[in-house]
Protein backbone atom coordinates (compact mmCIF):
# COMPACT_ATOMS: atom_id res chain seq x y z
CA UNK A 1 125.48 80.04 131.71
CA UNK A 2 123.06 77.75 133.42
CA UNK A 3 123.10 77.58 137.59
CA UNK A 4 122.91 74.41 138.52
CA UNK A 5 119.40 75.35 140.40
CA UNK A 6 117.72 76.62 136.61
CA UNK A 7 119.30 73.74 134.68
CA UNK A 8 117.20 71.06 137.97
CA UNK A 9 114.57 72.99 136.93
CA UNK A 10 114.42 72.69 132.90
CA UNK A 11 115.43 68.85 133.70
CA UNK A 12 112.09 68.05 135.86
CA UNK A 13 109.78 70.95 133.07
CA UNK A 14 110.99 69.10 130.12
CA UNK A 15 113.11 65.50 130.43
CA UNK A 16 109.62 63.68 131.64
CA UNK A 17 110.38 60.60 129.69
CA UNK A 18 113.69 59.74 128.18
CA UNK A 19 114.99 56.64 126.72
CA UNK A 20 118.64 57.02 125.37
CA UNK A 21 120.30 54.16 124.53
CA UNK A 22 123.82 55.20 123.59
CA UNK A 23 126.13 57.70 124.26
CA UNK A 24 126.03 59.60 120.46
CA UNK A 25 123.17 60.02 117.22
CA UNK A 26 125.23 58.41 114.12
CA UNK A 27 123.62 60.93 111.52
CA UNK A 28 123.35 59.89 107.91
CA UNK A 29 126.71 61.74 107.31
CA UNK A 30 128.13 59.37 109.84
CA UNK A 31 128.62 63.11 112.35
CA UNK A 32 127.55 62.57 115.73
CA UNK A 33 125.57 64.45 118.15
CA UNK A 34 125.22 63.83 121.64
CA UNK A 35 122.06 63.36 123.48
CA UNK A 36 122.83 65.96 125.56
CA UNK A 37 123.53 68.38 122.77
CA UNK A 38 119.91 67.65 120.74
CA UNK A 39 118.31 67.95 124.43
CA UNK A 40 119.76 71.32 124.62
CA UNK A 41 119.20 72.20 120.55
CA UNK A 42 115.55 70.90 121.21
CA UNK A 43 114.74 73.32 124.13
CA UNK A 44 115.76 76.09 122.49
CA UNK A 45 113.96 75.67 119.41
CA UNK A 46 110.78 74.73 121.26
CA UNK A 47 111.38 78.05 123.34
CA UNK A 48 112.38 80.05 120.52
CA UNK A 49 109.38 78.88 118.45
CA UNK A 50 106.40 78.92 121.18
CA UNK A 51 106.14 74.71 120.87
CA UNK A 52 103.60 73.50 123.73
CA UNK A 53 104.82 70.14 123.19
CA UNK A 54 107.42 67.45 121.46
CA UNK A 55 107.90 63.91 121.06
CA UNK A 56 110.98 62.88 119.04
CA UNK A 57 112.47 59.03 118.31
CA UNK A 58 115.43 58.78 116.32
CA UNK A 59 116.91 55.66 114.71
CA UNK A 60 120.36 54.32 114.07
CA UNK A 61 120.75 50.79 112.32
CA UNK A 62 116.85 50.60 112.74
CA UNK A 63 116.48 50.53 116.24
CA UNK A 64 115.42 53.56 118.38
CA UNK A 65 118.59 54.77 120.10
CA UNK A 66 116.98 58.19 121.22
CA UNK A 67 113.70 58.57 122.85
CA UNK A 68 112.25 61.68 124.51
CA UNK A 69 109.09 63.88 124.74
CA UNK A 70 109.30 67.23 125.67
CA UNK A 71 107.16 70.14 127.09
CA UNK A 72 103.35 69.67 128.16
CA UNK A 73 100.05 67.84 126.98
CA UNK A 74 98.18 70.60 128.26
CA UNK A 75 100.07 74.16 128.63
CA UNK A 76 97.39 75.26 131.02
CA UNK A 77 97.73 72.54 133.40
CA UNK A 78 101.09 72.06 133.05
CA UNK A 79 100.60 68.30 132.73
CA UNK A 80 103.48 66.67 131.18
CA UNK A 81 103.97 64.38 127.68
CA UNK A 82 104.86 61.28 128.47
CA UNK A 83 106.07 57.94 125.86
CA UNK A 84 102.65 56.91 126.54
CA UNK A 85 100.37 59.82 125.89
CA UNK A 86 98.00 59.31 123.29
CA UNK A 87 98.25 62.06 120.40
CA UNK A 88 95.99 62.28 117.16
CA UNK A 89 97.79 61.25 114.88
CA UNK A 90 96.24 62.91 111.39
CA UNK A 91 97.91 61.70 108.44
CA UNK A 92 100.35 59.41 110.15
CA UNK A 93 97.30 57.15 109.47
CA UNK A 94 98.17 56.91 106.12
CA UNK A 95 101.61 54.66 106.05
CA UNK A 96 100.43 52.31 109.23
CA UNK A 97 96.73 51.40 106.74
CA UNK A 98 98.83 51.40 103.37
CA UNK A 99 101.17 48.76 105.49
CA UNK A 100 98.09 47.06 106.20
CA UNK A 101 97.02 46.77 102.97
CA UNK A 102 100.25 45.63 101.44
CA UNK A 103 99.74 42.62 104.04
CA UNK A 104 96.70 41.79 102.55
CA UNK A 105 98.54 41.96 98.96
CA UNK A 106 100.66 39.40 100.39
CA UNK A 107 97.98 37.43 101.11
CA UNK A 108 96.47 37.57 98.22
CA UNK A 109 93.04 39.25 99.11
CA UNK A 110 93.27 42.28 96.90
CA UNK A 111 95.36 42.89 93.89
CA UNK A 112 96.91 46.07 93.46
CA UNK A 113 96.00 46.48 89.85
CA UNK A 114 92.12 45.46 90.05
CA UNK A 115 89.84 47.76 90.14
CA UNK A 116 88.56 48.05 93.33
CA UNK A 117 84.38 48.53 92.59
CA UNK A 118 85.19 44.74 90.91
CA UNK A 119 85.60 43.49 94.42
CA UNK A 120 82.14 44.56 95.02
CA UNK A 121 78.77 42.70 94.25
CA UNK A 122 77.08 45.91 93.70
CA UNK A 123 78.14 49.20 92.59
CA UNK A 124 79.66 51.19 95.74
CA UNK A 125 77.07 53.81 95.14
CA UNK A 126 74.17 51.04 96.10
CA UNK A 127 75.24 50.57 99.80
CA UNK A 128 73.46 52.16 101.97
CA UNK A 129 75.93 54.42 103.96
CA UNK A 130 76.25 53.63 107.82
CA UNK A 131 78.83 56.75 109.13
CA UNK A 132 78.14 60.66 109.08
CA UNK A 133 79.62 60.59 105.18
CA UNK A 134 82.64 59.15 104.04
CA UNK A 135 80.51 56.01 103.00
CA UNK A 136 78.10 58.09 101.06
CA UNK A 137 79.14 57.42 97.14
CA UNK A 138 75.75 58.79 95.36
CA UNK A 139 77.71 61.29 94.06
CA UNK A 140 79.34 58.87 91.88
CA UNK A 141 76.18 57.30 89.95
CA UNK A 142 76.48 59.40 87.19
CA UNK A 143 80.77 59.48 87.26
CA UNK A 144 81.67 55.81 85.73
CA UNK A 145 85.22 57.13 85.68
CA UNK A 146 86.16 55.97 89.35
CA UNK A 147 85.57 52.58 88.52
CA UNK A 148 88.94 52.86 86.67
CA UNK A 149 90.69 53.39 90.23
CA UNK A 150 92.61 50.41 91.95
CA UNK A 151 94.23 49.99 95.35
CA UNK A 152 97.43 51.23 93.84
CA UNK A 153 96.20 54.61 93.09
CA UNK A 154 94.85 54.87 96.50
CA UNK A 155 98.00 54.44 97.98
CA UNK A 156 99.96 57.06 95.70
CA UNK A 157 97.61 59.64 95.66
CA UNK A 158 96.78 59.09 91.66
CA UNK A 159 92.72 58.01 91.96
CA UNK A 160 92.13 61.26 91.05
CA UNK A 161 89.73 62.13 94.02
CA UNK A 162 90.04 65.54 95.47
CA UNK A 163 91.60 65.32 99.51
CA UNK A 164 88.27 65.96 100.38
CA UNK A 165 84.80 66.38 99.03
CA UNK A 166 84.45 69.25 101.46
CA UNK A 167 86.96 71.29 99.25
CA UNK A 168 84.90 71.29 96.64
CA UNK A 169 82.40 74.15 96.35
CA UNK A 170 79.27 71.96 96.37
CA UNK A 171 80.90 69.32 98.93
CA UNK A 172 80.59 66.53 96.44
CA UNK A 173 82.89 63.69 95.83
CA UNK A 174 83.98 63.69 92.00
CA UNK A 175 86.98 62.47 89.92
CA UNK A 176 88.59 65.46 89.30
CA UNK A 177 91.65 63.44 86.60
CA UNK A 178 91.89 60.66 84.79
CA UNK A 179 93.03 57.77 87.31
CA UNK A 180 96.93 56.84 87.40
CA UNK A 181 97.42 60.14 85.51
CA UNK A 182 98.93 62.97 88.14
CA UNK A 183 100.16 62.61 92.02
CA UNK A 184 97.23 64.34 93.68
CA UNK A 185 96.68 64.07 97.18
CA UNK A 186 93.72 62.32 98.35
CA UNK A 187 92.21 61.66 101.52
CA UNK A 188 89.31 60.10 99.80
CA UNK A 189 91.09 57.82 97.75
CA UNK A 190 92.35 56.25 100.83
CA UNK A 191 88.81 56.23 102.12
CA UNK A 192 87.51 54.46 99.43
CA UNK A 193 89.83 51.51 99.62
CA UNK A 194 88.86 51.23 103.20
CA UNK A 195 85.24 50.93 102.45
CA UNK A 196 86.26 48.90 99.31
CA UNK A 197 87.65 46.36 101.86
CA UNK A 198 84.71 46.51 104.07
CA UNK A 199 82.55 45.69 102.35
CA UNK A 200 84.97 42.98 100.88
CA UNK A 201 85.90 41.25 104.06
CA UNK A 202 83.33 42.16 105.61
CA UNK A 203 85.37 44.06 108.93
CA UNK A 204 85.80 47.40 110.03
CA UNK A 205 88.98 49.20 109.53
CA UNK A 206 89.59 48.80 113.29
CA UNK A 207 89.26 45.07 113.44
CA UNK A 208 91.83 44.73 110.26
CA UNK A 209 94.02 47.00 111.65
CA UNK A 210 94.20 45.52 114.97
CA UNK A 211 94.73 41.65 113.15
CA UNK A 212 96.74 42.99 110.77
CA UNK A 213 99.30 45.17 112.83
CA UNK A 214 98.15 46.74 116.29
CA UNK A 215 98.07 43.42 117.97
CA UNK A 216 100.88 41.61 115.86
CA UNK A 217 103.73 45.06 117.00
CA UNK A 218 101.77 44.95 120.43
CA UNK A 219 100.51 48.73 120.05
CA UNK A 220 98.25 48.65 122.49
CA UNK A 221 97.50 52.14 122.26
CA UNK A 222 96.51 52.83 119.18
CA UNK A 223 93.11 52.92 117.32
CA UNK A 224 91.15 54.51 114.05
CA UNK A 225 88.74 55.52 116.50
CA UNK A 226 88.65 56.77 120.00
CA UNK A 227 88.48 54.51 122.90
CA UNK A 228 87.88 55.16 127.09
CA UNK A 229 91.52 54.19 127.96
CA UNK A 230 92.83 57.19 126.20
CA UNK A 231 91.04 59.19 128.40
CA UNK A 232 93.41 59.27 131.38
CA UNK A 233 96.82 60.40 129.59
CA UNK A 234 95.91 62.41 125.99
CA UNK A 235 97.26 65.67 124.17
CA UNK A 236 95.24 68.86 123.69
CA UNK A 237 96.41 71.37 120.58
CA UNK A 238 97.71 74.18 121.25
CA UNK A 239 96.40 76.86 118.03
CA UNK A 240 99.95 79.49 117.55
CA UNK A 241 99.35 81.72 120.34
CA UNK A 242 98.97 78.89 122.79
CA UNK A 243 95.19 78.31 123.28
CA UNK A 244 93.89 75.32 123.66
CA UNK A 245 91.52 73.18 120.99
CA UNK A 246 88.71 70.97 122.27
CA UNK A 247 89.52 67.72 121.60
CA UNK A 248 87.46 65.85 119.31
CA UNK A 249 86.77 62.38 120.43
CA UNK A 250 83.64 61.77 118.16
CA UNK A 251 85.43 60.46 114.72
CA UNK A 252 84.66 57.54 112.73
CA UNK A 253 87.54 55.61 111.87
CA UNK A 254 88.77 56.76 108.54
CA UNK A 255 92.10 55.21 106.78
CA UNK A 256 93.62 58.71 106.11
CA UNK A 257 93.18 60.73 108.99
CA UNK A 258 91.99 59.46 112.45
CA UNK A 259 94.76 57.22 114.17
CA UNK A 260 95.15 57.75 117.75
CA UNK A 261 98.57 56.75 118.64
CA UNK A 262 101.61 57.26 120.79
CA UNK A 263 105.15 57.87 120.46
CA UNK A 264 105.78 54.44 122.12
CA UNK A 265 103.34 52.55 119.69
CA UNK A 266 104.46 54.84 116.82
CA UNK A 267 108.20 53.96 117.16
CA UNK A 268 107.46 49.94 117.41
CA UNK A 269 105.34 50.55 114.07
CA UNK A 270 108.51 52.57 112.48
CA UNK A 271 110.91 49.84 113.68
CA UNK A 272 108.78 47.18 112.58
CA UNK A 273 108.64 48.58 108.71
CA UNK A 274 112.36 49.21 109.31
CA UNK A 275 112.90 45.52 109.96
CA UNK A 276 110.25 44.09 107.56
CA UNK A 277 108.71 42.42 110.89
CA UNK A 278 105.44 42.83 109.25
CA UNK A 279 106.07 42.65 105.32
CA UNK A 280 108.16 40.34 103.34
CA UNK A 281 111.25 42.23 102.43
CA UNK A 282 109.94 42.71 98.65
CA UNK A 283 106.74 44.05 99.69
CA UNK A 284 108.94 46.64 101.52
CA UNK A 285 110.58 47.09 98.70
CA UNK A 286 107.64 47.97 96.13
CA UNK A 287 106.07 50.30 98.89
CA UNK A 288 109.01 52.17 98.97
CA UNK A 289 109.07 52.11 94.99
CA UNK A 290 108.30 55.23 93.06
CA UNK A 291 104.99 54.92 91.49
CA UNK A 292 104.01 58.50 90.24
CA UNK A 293 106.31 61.84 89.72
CA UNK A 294 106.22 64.50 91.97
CA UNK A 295 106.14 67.88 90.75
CA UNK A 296 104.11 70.47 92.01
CA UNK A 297 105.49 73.47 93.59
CA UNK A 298 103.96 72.66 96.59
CA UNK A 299 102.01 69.85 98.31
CA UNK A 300 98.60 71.96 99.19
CA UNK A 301 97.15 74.77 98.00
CA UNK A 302 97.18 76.68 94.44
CA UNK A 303 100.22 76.32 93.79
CA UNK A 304 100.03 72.09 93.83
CA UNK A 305 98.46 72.32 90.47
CA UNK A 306 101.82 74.15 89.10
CA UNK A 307 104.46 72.66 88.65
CA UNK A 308 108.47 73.04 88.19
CA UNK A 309 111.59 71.36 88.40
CA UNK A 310 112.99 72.49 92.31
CA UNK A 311 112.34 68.93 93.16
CA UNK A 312 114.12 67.50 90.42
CA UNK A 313 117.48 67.05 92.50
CA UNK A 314 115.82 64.09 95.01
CA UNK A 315 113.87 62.72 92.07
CA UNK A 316 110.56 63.70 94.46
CA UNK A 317 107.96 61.25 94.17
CA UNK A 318 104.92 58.91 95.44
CA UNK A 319 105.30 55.39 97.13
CA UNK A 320 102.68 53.16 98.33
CA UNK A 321 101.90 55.34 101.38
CA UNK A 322 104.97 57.42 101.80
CA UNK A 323 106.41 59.92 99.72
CA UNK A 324 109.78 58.91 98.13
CA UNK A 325 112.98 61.23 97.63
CA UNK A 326 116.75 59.95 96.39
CA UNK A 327 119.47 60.89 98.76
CA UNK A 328 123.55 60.18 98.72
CA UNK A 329 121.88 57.74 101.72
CA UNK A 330 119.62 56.31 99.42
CA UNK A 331 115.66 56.58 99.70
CA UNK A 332 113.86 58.70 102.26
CA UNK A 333 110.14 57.37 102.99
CA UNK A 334 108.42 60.22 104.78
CA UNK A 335 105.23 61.14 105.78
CA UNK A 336 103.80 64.07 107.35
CA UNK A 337 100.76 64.68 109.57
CA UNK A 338 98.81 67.74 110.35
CA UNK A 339 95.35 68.74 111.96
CA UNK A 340 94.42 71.74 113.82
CA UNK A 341 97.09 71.54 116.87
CA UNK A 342 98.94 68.43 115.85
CA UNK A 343 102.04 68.51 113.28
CA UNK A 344 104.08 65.88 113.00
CA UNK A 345 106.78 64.62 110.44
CA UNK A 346 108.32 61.21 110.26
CA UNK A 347 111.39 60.03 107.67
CA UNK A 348 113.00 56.78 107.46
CA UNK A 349 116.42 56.20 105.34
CA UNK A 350 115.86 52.22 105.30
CA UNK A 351 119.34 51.70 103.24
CA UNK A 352 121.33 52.89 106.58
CA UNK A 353 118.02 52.49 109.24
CA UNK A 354 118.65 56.29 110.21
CA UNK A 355 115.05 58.11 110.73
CA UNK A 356 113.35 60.02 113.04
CA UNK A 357 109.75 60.49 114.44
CA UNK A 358 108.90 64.06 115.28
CA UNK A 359 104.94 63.96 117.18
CA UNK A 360 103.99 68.39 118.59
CA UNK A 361 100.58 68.60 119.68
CA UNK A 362 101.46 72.54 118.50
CA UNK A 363 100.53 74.89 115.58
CA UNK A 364 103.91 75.90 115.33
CA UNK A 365 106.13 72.78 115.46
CA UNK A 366 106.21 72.60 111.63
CA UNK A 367 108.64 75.55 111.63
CA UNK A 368 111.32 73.67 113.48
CA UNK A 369 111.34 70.85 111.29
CA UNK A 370 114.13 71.78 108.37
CA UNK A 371 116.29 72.83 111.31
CA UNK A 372 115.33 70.05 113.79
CA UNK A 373 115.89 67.04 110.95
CA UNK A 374 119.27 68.59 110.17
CA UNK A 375 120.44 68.44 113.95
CA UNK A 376 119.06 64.95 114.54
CA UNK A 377 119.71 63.29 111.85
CA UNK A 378 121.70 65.62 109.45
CA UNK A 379 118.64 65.65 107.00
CA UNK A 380 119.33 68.02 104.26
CA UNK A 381 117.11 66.34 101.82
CA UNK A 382 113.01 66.97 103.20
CA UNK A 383 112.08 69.04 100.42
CA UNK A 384 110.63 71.98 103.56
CA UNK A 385 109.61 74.47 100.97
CA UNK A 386 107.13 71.90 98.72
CA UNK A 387 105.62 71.09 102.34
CA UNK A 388 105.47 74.79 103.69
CA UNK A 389 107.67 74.22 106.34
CA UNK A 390 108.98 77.84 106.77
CA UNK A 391 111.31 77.95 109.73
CA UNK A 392 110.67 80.38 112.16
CA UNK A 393 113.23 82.98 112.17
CA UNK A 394 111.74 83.55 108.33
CA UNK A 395 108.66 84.07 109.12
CA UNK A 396 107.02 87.97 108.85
């Protein structure tokens, strides 16, 4: 048992900033835990798993009704994580553009069925590229197969574009499947309906994503690229032993992968999609439609070009940004996000507004997921094998 001097102690290490707005966590089975009780659950997974540092929101009838970050944004100077302290955000990027792009569906600027190189003068190849290399598209002049792909397949992984060119043993961009054919994830395909809309409306990513939904939800923290403000209050990784990763600050902004963000700003962006304060309720609606199949053994690696039928139970599948599964609760929209020292996992149940937001600036956070979404939230239904999120206590 805790003396009441060790259990001070663990309060001012870990409960830095916490925003709890009722007594219990409804879960999706309608069980309750207490605050207290994931506090305490939390802790001992971070400890038991060597976790640097946590940020968790949790929702009940779509508002945030648990709020909490946990551990340090810098284990060698002890400096705490706070609401407001920026962490990269890695493919978290991917549902707050493809929300962004749905608004400009609404608008009528693009159409998700139109090709996207028809929204260009020129073919995308032609422009001369202004960033280190996601703009580059010579490798495509001889490849007249992308100019099948369209917004749509950008947004469920189907343009047939590897995730990155740099996976490929030469490091060149090709179509690697017929477009719209097979759920493939792609980085690049949501790169290239960034620089699609560019070059369409003529903006950068950061100036349609601040019209389009930074300034509208008020997230005044968060950016594709880096900016000076972050400076004071930011997250270092932490590799699985501990050690620290420099922190690169020297990105250009890229659709898929480089959102700076906090668990403050993140949470407003999760309520707001939540609430359709951003999207008409149908838009909501067809994002969170199943476009393409899931089913690949796994997510990455050799065995995502395998496939078999362990996901056939939550009918696993591709969105418009989010990947889809069926649960007695209805759909699950989640999205993952991982970079060297960052993992982070995020799953909304829009037919009850039960989800959570889990932010580590850790190597090892991923293995407290499966446990960590069945505490919070009693989520049962994140398909932790097809994502390699082996817990733990079953790892060698």
């Amino acid at each position: 048992m805790l003396t009441k001097k060790y259990s001070f102690i663990l309060f001012l290490t870990f409960q830095f900033t916490y925003v709890c707005f009722g007594q219990n966590i409804i879960k999706l089975d309608k069980t309750k835990i207490s605050a207290a009780n994931l506090d305490t659950k939390i802790d001992a997974l971070m400890k038991a798993a060597n976790i640097q540092g946590l940020a968790i929101a949790v929702f009940n009838d779509n508002e945030p009704v648990y709020k909490k970050t946990f551990g340090y944004k810098n284990a060698l100077t002890k400096e705490p994580i706070k609401n407001q302290t920026n962490f990269y955000g890695a493919s978290l990027s991917k549902p707050v553009f493809s929300v962004m792009v749905m608004k400009l569906v609404e608008k009528g600027i693009i159409d998700l069925d139109k090709p996207l190189q028809e929204y260009l003068p020129n073919p995308v190849y032609e422009y001369k590229p202004t960033k280190k290399w996601h703009d580059n598209y010579q490798d495509l002049k001889e490849d007249s197969t992308y100019l099948k792909i369209t917004a749509r397949m950008c947004l469920d992984h189907t343009s047939g574009f590897p995730n990155w060119r740099w996976d490929e043993p030469d490091q060149k961009l090709r179509v690697k499947s017929t477009p719209g054919s097979r759920y493939s994830y792609s980085g690049e395909g949501m790169v290239y309906l960034q620089v699609v809309l560019e070059h369409l409306l003529d903006k950068s990513l950061e100036q349609m994503m601040q019209e389009y939904v930074f300034t509208p939800l008020k997230m005044n923290n968060s950016s594709y690229t880096w900016q000076p403000k972050f400076d004071k209050d930011y997250c270092f990784g932490h590799n699985s032993t501990g050690e620290l990763y420099e922190k690169d600050k020297d990105n250009d902004a890229r659709a898929a992968s480089t959102l700076e963000t906090t668990l403050d700003d993140y949470t407003l962006f999760t309520r707001a999609v939540l609430t359709n304060q951003l999207l008409k309720e149908s838009t909501t609606k067809e994002m969170f439609t199943r476009q393409i199949r899931i089913r690949s053994i796994a997510q990455f690696g050799p065995l995502r070009l395998k496939d078999s039928d362990a996901n056939d139970d939550i009918d696993l599948g591709y969105g418009l940004g989010w990947v889809l599964l069926k649960s007695p609760y209805g759909i699950g929209a989640f999205k993952e996000g991982h970079g060297d020292g960052f993992q982070h996992y995020s799953i909304i149940f829009p037919q009850t507004g039960t989800g959570i937001i889990i932010m580590s600036n850790s190597d090892n956070a991923e293995s407290i997921f499966k446990e960590l979404l069945e505490s919070a939230i009693g989520d049962i239904y994140t398909p932790w094998r097809w994502e390699n999120y082996i817990p733990y206590n079953l790892k060698d």
